[in-house]
Protein backbone atom coordinates (compact mmCIF):
# COMPACT_ATOMS: atom_id res chain seq x y z
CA UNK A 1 116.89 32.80 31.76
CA UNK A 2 119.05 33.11 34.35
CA UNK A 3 119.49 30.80 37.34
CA UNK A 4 117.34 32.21 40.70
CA UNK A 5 119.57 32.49 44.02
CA UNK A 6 117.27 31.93 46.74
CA UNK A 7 118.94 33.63 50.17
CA UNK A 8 118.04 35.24 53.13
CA UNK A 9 117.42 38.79 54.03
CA UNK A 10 120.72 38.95 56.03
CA UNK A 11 122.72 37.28 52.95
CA UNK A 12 121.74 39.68 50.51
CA UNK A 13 122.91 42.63 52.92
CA UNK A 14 126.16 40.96 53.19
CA UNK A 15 126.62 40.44 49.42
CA UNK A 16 125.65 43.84 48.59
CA UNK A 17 128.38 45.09 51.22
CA UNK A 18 130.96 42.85 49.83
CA UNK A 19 130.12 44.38 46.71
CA UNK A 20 130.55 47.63 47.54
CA UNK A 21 133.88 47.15 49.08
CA UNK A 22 135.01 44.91 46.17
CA UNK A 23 134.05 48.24 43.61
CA UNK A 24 134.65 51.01 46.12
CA UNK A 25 138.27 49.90 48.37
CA UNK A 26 139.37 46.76 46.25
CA UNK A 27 138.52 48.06 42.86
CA UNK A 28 141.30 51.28 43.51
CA UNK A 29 143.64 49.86 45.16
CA UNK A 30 143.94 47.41 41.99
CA UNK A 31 144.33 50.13 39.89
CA UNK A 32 146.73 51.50 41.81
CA UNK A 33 149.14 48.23 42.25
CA UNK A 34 148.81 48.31 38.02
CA UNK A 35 150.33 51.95 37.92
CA UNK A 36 153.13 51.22 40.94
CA UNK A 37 154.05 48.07 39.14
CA UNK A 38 153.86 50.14 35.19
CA UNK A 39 156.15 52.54 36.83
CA UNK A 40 158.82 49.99 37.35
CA UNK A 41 159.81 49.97 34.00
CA UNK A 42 159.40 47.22 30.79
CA UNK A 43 156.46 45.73 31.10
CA UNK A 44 157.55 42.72 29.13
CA UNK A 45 159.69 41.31 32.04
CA UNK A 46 157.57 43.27 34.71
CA UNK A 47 156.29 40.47 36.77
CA UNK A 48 155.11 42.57 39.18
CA UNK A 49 152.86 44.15 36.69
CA UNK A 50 152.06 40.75 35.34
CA UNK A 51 150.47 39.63 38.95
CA UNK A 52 148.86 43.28 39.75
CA UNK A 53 147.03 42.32 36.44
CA UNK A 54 146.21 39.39 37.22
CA UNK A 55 144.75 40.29 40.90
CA UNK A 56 142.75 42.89 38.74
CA UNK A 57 140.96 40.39 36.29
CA UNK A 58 140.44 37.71 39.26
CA UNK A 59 138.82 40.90 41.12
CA UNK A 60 136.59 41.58 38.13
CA UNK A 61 136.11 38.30 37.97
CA UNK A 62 134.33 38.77 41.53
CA UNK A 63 132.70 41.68 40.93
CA UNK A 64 131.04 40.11 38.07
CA UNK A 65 129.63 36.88 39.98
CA UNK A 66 128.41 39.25 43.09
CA UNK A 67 126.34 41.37 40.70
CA UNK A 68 124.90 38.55 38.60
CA UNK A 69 124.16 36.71 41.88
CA UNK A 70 122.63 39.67 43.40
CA UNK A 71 120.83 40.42 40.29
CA UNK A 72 118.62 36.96 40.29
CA UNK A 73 118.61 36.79 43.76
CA UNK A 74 114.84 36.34 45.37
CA UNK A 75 115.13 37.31 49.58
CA UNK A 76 113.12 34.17 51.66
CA UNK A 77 110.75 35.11 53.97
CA UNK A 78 111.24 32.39 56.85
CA UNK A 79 107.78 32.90 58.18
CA UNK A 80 106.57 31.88 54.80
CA UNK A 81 108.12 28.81 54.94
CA UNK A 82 105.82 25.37 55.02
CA UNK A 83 107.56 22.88 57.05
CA UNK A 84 105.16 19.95 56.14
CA UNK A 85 107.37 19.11 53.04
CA UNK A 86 111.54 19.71 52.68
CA UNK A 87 112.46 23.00 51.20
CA UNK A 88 114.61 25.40 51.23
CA UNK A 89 115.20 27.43 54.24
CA UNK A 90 113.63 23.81 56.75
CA UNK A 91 115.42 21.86 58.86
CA UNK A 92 115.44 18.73 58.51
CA UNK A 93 116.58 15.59 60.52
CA UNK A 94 117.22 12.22 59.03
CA UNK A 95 118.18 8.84 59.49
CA UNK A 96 121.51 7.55 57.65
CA UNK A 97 120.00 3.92 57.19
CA UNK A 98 123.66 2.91 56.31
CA UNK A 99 125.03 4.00 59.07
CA UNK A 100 122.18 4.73 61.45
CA UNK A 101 123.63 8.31 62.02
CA UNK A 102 120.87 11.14 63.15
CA UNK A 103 121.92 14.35 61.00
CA UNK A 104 120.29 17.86 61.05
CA UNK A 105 120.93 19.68 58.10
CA UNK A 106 119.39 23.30 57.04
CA UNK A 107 118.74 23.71 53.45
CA UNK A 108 120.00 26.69 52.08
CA UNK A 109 120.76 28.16 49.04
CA UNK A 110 124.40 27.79 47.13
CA UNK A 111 126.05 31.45 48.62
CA UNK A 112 124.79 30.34 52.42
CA UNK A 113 126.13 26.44 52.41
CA UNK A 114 128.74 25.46 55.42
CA UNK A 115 128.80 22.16 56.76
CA UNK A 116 130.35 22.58 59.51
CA UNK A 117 126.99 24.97 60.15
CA UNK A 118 124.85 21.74 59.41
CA UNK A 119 124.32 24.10 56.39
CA UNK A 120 123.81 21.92 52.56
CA UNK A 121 122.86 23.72 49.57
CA UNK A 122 119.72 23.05 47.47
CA UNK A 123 121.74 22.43 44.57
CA UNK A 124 123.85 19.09 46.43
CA UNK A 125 123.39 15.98 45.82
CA UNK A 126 122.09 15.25 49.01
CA UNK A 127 120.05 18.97 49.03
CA UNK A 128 117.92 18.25 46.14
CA UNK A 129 117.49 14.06 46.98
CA UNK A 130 115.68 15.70 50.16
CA UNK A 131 113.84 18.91 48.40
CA UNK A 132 110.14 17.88 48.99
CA UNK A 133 110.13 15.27 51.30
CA UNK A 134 108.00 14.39 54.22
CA UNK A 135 108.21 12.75 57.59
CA UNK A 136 108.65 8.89 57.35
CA UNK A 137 109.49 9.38 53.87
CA UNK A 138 112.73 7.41 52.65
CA UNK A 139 115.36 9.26 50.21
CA UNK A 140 117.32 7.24 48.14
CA UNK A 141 120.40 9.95 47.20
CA UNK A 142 123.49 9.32 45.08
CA UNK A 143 126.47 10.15 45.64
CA UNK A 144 129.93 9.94 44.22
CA UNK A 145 130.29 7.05 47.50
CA UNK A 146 127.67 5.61 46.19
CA UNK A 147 123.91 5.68 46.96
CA UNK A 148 122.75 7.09 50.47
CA UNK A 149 119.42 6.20 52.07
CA UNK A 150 117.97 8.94 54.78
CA UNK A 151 114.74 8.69 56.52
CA UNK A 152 113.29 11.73 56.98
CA UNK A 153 112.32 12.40 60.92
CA UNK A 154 111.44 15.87 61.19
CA UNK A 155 111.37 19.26 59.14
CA UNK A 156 111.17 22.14 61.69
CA UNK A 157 111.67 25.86 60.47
C-alpha cells in the first residue's frame, strides 16, 4: 500500500496547479525543444537533442511524483486537530536541554517542510521523536550529531 501524504487544503490546490502546468505548458514545450533539437540534424552527435531529452524524462519524472503524491494524499482539517498530544499539523515549543534553546516548530507533512518557516516534516528525525508527545514530556531524538533531548513546553494549533 502506498505511503499517505498528509497536507493541507491549500497544499493540495497548489500541487494540483503545479500539475497542471507541468502536463499542460511544460509538458509541450518539451516536446517541442525534442523536435527543434531532431531538426538539427544526426542525432548521434546532437547534444542538443541529447539534453531536450533529458529535460523531458526529468519532467516526467515530475509529473509522475505530483500524481502519485496527489493520489495518496489525505487534506487535514486544522479544526480537527487535538493539541493535547504532538501531531501533525500542532505547534509545538521545546526545550533544547543541550543547549537550552526555546524552538517552535510546526509539524507538517514531507511536501510542506521549510525550516526557515519553523516548518519540520513528520517523517524527520526530530518530526517523528516528537509525534505524540505531551507537555513536560522529555524526547530523547537521534540524530546524525548525535542524540538530542527536547522538553516539550507547549503544543498550540
Amino acid at each position: 500500500m502506498a505511503e499517505i501524504n498528509y497536507v493541507k487544503q491549500d497544499t493540495f490546490e497548489k500541487m494540483r496547479e503545479e500539475l497542471h502546468l507541468l502536463k499542460t505548458i511544460d509538458r509541450h514545450a518539451a516536446s517541442r525543444a525534442i523536435a527543434e533539437a531532431r531538426e538539427k540534424g544526426d542525432l548521434k552527435e546532437n547534444a542538443e537533442y541529447d539534453a531536450a531529452k533529458e529535460a523531458q524524462g526529468l519532467l516526467e519524472a515530475k509529473i509522475k511524483y505530483l500524481e502519485g503524491v496527489i493520489a495518496t494524499a489525505r487534506i487535514l482539517d486544522e479544526t480537527t486537530i487535538d493539541s493535547s498530544r504532538v501531531s501533525i499539523l500542532t505547534k509545538v515549543t521545546v526545550t533544547n536541554l543541550g543547549t537550552k534553546k526555546v524552538v517552535t516548530y510546526q509539524i507538517v507533512s514531507e511536501n510542506e517542510a521549510n525550516l526557515k518557516e519553523g516548518k519540520i516534516s513528520v517523517t524527520s528525525p526530530i518530526g517523528k521523536g516528537l509525534l505524540g508527545k505531551v507537555v513536560g514530556e522529555i524526547s530523547e531524538v537521534i540524530v546524525p550529531a548525535g542524540v538530542l533531548k527536547f522538553k516539550i513546553e507547549k503544543i498550540t494549533v
